[in-house]
N, C-alpha and C. Protein backbone atom coordinates (compact mmCIF):
# COMPACT_ATOMS: atom_id res chain seq x y z
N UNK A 1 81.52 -147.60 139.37
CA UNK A 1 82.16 -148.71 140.03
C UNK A 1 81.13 -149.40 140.94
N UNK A 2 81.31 -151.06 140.74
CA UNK A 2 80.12 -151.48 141.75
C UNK A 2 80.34 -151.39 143.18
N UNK A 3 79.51 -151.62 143.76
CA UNK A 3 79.51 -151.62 145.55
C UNK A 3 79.68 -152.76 145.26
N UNK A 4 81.22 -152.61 146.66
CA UNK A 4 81.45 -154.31 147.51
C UNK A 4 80.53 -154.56 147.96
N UNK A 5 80.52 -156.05 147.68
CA UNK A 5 78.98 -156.76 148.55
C UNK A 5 79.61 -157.11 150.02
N UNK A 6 79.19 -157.05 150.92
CA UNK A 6 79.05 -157.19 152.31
C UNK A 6 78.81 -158.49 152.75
N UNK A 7 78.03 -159.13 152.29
CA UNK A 7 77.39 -160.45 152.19
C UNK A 7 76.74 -161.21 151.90
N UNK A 8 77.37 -161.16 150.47
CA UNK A 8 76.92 -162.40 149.42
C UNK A 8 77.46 -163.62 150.15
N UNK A 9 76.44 -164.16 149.82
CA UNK A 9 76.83 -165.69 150.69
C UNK A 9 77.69 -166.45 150.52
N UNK A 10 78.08 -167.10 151.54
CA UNK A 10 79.02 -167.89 151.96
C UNK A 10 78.74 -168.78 153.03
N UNK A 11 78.90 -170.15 153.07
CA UNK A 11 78.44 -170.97 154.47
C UNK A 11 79.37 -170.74 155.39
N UNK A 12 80.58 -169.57 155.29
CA UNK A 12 81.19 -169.03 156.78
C UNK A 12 80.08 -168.15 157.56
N UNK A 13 79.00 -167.53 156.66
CA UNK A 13 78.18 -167.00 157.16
C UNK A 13 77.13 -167.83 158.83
N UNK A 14 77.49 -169.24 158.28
CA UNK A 14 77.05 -169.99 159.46
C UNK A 14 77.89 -170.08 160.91
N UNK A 15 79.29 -170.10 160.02
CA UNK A 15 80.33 -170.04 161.52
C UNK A 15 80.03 -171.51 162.33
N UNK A 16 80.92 -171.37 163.13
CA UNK A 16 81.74 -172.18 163.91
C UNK A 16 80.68 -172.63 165.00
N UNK A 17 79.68 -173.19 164.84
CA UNK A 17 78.33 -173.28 166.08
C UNK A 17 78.80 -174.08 167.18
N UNK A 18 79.45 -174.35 167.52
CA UNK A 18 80.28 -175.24 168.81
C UNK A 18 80.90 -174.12 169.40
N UNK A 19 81.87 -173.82 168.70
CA UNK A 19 82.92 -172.71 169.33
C UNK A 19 81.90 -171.63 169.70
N UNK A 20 80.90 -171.34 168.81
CA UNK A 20 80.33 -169.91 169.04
C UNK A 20 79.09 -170.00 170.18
N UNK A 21 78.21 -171.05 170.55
CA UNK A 21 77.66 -171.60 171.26
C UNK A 21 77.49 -172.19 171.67
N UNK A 22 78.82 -172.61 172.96
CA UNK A 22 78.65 -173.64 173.42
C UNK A 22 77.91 -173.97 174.54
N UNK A 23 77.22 -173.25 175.18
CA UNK A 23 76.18 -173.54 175.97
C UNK A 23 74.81 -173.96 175.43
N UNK A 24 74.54 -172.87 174.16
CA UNK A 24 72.82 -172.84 173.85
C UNK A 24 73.08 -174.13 172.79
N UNK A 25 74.65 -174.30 171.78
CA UNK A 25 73.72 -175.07 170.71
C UNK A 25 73.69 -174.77 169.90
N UNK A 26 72.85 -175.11 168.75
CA UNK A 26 72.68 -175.52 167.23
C UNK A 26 70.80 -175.03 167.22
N UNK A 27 70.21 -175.07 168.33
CA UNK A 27 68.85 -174.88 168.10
C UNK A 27 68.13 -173.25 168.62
N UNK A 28 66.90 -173.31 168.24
CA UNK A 28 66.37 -172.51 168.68
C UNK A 28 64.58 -172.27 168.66
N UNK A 29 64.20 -171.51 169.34
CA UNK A 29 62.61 -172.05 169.19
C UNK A 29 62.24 -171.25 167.71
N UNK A 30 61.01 -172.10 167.28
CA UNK A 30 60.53 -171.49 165.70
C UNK A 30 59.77 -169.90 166.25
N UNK A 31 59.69 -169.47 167.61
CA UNK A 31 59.20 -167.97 167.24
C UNK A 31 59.81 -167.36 166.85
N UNK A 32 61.84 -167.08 167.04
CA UNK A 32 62.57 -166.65 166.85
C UNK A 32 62.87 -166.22 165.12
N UNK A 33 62.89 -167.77 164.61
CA UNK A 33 62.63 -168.12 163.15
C UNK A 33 61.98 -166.90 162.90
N UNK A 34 60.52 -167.03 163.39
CA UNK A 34 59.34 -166.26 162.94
C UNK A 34 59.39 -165.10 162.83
N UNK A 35 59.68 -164.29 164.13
CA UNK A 35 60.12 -163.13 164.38
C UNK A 35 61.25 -162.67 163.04
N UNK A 36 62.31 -163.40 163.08
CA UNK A 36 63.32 -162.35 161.88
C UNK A 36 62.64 -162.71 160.66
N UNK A 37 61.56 -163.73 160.31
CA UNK A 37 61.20 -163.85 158.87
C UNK A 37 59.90 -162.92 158.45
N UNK A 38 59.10 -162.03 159.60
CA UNK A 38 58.10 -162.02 159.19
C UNK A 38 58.28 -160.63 159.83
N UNK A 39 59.43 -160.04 160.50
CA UNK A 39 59.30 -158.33 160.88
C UNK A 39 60.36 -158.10 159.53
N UNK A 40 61.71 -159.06 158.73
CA UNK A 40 62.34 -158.79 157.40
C UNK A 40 60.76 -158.40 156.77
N UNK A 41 60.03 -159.09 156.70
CA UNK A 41 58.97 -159.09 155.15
C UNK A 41 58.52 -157.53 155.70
N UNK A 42 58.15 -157.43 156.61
CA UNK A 42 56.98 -156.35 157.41
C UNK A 42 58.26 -155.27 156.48
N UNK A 43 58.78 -154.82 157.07
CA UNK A 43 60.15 -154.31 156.83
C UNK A 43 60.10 -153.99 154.77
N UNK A 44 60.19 -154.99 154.57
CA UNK A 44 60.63 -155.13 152.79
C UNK A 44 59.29 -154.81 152.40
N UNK A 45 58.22 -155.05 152.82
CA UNK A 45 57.05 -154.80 152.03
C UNK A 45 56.69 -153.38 152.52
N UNK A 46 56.79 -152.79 153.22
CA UNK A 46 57.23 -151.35 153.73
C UNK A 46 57.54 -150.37 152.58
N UNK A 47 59.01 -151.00 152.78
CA UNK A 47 60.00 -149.97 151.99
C UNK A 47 59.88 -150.23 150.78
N UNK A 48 59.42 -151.64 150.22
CA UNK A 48 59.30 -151.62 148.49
C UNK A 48 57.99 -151.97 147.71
N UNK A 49 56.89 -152.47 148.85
CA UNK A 49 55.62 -152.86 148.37
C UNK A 49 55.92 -154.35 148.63
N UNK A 50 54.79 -155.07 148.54
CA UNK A 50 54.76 -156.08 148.43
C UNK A 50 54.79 -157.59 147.86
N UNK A 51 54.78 -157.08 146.31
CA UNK A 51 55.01 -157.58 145.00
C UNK A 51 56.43 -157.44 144.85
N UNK A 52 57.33 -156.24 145.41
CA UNK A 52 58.72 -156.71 145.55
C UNK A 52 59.05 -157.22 146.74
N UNK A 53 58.80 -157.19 147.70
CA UNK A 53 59.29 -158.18 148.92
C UNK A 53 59.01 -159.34 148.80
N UNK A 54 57.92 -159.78 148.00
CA UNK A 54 57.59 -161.20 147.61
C UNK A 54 58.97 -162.18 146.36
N UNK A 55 59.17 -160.89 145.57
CA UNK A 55 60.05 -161.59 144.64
C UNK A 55 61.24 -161.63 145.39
N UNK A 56 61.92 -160.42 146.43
CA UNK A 56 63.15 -160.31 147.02
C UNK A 56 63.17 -161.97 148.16
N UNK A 57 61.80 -162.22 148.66
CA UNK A 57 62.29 -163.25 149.91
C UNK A 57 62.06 -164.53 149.05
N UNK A 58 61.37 -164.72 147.21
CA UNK A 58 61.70 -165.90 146.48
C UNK A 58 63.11 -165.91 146.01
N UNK A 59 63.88 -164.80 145.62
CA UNK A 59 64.80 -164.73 145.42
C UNK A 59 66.06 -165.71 146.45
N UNK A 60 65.66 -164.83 147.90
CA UNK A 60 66.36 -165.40 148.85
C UNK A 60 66.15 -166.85 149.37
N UNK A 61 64.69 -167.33 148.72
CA UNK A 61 64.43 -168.71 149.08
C UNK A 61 65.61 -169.47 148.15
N UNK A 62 65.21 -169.00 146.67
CA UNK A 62 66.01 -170.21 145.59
C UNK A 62 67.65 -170.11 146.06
N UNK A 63 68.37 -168.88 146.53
CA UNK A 63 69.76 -168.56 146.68
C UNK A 63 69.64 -169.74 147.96
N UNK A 64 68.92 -169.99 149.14
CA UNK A 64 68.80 -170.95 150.30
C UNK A 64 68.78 -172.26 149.74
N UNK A 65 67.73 -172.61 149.14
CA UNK A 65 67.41 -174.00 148.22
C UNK A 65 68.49 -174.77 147.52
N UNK A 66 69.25 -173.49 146.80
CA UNK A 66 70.42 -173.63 146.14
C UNK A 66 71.51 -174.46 146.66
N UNK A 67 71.80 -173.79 147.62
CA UNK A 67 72.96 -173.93 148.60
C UNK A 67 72.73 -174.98 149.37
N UNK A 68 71.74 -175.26 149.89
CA UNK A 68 71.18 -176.42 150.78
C UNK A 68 71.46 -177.44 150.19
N UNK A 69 70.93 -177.62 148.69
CA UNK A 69 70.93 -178.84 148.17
C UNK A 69 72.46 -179.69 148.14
N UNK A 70 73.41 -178.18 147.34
CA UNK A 70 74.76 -178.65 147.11
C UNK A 70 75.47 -179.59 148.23
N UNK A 71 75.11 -178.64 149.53
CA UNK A 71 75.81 -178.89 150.74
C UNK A 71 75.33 -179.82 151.53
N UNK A 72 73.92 -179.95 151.65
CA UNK A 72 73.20 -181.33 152.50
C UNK A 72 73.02 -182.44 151.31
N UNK A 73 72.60 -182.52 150.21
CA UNK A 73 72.29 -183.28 149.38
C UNK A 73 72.62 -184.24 147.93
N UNK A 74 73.29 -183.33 147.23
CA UNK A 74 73.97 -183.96 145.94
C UNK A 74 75.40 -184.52 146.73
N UNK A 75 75.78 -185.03 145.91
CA UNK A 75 74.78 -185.75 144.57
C UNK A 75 73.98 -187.52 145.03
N UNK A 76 73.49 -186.87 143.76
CA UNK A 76 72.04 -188.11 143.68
C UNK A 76 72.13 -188.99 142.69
N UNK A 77 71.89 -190.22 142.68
CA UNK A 77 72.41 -190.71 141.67
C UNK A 77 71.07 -190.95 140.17
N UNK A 78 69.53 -190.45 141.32
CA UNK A 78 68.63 -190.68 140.27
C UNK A 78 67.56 -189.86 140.75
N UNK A 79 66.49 -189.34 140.28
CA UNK A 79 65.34 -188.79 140.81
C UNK A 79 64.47 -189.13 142.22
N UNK A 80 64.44 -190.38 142.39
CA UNK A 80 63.71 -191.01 143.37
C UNK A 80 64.81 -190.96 144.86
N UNK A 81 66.09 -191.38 144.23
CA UNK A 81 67.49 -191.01 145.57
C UNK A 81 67.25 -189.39 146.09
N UNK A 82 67.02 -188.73 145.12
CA UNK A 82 67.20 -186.88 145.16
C UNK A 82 65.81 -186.67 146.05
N UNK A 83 65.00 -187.02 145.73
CA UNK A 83 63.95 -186.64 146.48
C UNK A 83 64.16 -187.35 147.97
N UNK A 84 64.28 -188.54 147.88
CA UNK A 84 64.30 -189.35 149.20
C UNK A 84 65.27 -188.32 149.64
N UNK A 85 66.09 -188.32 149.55
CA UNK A 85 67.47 -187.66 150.50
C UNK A 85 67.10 -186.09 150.54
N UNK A 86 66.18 -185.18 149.95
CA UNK A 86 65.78 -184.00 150.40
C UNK A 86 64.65 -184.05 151.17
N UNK A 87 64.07 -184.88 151.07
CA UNK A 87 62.97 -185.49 152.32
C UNK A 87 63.78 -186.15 153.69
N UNK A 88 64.62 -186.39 153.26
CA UNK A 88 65.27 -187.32 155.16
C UNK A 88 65.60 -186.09 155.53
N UNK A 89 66.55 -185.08 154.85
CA UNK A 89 67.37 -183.94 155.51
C UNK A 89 66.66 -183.04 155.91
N UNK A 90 65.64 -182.71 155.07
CA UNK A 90 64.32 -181.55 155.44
C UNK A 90 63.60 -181.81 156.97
N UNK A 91 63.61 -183.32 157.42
CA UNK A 91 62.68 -184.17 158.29
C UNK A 91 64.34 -184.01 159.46
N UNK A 92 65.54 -184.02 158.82
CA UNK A 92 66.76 -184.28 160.25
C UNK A 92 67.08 -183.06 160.89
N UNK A 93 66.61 -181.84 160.01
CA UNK A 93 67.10 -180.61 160.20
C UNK A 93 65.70 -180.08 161.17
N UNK A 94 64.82 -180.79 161.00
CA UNK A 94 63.77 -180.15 161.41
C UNK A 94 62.60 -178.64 160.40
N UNK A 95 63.14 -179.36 159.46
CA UNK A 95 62.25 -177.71 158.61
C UNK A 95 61.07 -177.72 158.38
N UNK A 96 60.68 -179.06 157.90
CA UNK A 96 59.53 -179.94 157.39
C UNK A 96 59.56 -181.40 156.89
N UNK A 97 58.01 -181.55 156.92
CA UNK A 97 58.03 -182.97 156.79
C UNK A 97 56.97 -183.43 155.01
N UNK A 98 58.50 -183.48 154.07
CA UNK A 98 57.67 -182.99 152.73
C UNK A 98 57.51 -184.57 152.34
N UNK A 99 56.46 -184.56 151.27
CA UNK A 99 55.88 -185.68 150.27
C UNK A 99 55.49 -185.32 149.30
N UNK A 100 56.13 -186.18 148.50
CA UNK A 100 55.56 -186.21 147.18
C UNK A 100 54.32 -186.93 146.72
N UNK A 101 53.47 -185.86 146.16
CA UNK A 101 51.85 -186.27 146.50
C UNK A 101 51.96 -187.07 144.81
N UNK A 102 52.56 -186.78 143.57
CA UNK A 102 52.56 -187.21 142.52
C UNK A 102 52.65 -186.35 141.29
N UNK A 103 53.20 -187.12 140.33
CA UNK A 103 53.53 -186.13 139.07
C UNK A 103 54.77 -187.35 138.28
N UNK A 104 55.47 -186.80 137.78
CA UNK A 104 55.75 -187.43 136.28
C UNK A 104 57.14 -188.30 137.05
N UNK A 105 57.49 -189.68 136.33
CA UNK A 105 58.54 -190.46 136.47
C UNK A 105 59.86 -189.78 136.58
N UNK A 106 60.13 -188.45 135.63
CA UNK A 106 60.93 -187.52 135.48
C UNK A 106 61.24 -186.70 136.04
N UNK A 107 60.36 -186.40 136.73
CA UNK A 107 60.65 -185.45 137.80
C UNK A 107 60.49 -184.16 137.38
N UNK A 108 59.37 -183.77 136.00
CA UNK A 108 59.41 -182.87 135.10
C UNK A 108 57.91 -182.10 135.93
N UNK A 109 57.44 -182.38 136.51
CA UNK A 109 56.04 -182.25 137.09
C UNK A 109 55.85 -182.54 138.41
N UNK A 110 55.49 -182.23 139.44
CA UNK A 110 55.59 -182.64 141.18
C UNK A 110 54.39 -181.60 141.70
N UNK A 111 53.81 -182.73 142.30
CA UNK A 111 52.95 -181.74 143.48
C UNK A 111 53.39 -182.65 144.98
N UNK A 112 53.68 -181.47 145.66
CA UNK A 112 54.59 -181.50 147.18
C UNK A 112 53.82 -181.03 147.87
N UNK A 113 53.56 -181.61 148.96
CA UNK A 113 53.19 -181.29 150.22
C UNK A 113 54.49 -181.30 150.98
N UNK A 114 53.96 -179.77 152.18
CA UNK A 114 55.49 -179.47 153.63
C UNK A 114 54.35 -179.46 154.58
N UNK A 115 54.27 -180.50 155.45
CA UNK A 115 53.52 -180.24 156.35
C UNK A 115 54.61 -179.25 157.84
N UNK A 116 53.72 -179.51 158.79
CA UNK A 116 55.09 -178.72 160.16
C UNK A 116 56.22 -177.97 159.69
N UNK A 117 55.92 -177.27 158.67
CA UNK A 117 56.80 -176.31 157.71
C UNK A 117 57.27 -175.01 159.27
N UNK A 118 58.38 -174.77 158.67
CA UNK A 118 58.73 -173.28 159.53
C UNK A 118 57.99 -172.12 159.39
N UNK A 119 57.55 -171.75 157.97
CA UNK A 119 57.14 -171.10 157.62
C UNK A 119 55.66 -170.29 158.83
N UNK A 120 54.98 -171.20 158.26
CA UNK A 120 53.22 -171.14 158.65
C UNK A 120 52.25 -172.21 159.43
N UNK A 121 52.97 -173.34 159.54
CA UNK A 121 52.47 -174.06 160.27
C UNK A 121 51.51 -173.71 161.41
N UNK A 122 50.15 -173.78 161.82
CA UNK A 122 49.56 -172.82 163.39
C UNK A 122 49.94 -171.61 162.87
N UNK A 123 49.77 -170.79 162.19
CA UNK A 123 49.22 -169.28 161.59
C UNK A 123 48.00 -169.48 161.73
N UNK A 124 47.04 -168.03 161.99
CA UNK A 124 45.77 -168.16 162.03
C UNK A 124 45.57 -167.89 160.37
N UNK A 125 44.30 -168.37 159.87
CA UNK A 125 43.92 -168.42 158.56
C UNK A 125 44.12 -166.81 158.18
N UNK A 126 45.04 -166.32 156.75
CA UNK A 126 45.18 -164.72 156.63
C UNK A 126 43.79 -164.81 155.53
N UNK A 127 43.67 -165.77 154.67
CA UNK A 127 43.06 -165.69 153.14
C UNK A 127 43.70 -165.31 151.91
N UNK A 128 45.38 -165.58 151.94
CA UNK A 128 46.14 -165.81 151.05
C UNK A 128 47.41 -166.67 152.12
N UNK A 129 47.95 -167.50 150.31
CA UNK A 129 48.89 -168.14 150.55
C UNK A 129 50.46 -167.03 151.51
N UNK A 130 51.08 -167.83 152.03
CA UNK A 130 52.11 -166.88 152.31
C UNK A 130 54.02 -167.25 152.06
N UNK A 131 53.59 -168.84 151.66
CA UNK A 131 55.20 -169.37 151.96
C UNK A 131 55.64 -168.85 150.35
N UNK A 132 56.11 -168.32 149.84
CA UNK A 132 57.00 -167.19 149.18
C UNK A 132 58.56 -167.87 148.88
N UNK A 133 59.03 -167.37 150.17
CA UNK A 133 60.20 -167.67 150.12
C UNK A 133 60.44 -169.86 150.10
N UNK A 134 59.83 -170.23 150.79
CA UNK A 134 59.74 -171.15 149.99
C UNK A 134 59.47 -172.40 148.78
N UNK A 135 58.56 -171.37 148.18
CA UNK A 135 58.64 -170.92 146.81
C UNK A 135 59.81 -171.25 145.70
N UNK A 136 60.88 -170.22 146.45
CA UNK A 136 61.73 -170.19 145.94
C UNK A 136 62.64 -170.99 146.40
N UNK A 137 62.68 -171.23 147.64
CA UNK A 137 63.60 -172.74 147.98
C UNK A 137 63.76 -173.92 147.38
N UNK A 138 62.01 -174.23 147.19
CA UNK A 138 62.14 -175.73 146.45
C UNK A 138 62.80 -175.80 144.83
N UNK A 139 62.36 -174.46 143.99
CA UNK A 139 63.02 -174.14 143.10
C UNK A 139 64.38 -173.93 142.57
N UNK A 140 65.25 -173.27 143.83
CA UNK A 140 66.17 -173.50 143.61
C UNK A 140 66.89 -175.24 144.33
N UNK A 141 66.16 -176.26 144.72
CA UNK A 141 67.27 -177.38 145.47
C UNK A 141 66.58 -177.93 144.19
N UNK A 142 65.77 -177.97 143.08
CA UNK A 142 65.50 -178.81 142.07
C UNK A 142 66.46 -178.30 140.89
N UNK A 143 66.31 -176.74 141.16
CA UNK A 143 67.57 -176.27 140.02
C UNK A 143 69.33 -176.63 140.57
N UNK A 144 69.81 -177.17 141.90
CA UNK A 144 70.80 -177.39 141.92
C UNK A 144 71.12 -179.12 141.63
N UNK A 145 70.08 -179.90 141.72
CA UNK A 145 70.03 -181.23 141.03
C UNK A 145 69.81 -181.42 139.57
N UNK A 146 68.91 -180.44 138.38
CA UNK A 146 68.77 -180.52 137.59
C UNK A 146 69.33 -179.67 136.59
N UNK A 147 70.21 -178.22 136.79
CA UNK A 147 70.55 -177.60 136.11
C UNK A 147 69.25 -176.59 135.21
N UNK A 148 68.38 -177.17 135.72
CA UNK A 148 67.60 -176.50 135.09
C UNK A 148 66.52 -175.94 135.99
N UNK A 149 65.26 -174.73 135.39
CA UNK A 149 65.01 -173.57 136.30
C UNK A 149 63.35 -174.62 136.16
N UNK A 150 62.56 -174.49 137.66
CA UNK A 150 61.33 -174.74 137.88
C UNK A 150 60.59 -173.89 138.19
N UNK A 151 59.23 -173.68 137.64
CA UNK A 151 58.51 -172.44 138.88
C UNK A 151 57.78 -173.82 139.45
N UNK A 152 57.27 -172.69 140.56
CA UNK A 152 56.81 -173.15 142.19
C UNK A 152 55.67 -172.55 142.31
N UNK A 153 54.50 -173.13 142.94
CA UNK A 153 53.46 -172.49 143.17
C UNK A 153 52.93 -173.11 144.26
N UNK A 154 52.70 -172.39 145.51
CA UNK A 154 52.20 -172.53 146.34
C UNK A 154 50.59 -172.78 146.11
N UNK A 155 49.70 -173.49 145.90
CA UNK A 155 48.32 -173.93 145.84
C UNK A 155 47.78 -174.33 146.81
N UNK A 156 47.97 -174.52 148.21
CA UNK A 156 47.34 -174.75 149.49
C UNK A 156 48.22 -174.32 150.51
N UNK A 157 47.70 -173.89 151.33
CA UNK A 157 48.49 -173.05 152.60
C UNK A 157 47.77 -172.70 153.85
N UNK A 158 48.61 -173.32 154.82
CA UNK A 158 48.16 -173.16 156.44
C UNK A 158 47.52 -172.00 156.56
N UNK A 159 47.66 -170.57 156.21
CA UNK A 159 47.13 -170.01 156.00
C UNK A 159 46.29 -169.28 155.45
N UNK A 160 45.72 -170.41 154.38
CA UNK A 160 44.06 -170.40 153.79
C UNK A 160 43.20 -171.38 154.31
N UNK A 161 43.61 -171.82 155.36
CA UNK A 161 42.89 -172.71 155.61
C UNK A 161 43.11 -174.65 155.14
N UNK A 162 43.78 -174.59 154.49
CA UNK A 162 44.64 -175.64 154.65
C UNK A 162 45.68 -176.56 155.73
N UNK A 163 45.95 -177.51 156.10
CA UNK A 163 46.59 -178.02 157.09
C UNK A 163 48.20 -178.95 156.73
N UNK A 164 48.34 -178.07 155.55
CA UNK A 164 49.68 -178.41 155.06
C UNK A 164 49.99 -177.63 153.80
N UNK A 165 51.16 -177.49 153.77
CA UNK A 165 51.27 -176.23 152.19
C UNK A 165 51.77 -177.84 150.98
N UNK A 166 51.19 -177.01 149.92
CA UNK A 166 50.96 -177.41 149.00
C UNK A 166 52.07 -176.89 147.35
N UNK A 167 52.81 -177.30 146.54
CA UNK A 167 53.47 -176.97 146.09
C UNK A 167 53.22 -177.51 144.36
N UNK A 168 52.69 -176.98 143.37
CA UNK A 168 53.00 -177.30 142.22
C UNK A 168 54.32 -177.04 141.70
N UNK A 169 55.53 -178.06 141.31
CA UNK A 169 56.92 -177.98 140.97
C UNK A 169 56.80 -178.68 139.46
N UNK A 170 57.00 -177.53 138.19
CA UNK A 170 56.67 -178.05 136.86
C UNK A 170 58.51 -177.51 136.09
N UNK A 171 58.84 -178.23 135.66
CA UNK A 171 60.31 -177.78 135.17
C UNK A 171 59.97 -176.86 133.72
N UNK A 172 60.67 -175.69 133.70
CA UNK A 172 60.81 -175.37 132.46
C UNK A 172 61.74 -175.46 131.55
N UNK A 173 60.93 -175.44 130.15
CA UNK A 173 61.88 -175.82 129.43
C UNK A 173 61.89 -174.95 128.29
């Protein structure tokens, strides 16, 4: 018999942010961010290695990406609307400030830049890429506009020495 899930997602998982904080708010500083995203990995790459904590926090990016898109974004009425409107919301929410550097009319091909990303932004240089989980974010808010699955490849990163992450987005087919 399977195990009840505990918490498979749900946007009640966000709750009631008025009622629940009404003094602090809706915000918080990005160390905080940092802190639960990067003692989870410390944590997952621990207990399962690092080649699975990498797939577990892409996993958790595309399930984020997913959901984001449905709920901040669709529908779109065309490729160029979909992007614009995941670029205003990415830029209102404060996550990042993404562009599309170029790739196909279709939207079958994309190279993305996230600059002031949550992720890594001001990380000292490690000598590998690290945004992972968003990775899997952008993958899944292209798979909730297109129905169909993209890989993601991080190719430049604040923490190689780069001053903005970098994203190859190619649709498969």
């Amino acid at each position: 018999m399977a195990q009840e899930r505990l918490y498979k997602f749900s946007w009640d998982f966000i709750g009631d942010i008025e009622a629940g904080r009404p003094n602090l708010g809706n915000t918080t500083r990005i160390e905080v961010y940092r802190l639960f995203q990067y003692t989870l990995r410390d944590v997952l790459e621990e207990e399962f290695g690092a080649e699975k904590a990498d797939r577990l926090l892409w996993k958790a990016g595309f399930l984020a990406g997913e959901n984001f898109c449905r709920k901040f974004v669709l529908p779109q009425p065309d490729i160029n609307s979909f992007v614009a409107k995941v670029q205003q919301t990415l830029a209102d929410l404060k996550v990042g400030i993404m562009r599309v550097e170029g790739g196909t009319s279709d939207g079958s091909m994309l190279t993305i830049s996230v600059s002031e990303d949550l992720d890594c932004s001001g990380l000292p240089d490690m000598n590998h890429v690290v945004c992972t989980y968003d990775e899997g974010f952008i993958s899944g808010v292209f798979y909730a506009y297109t129905g169909k699955k993209f890989d993601v490849k991080e190719i430049d990163c604040w923490c190689t020495g780069d001053r903005t992450c970098r994203f190859e987005v190619t649709r498969k087919d």
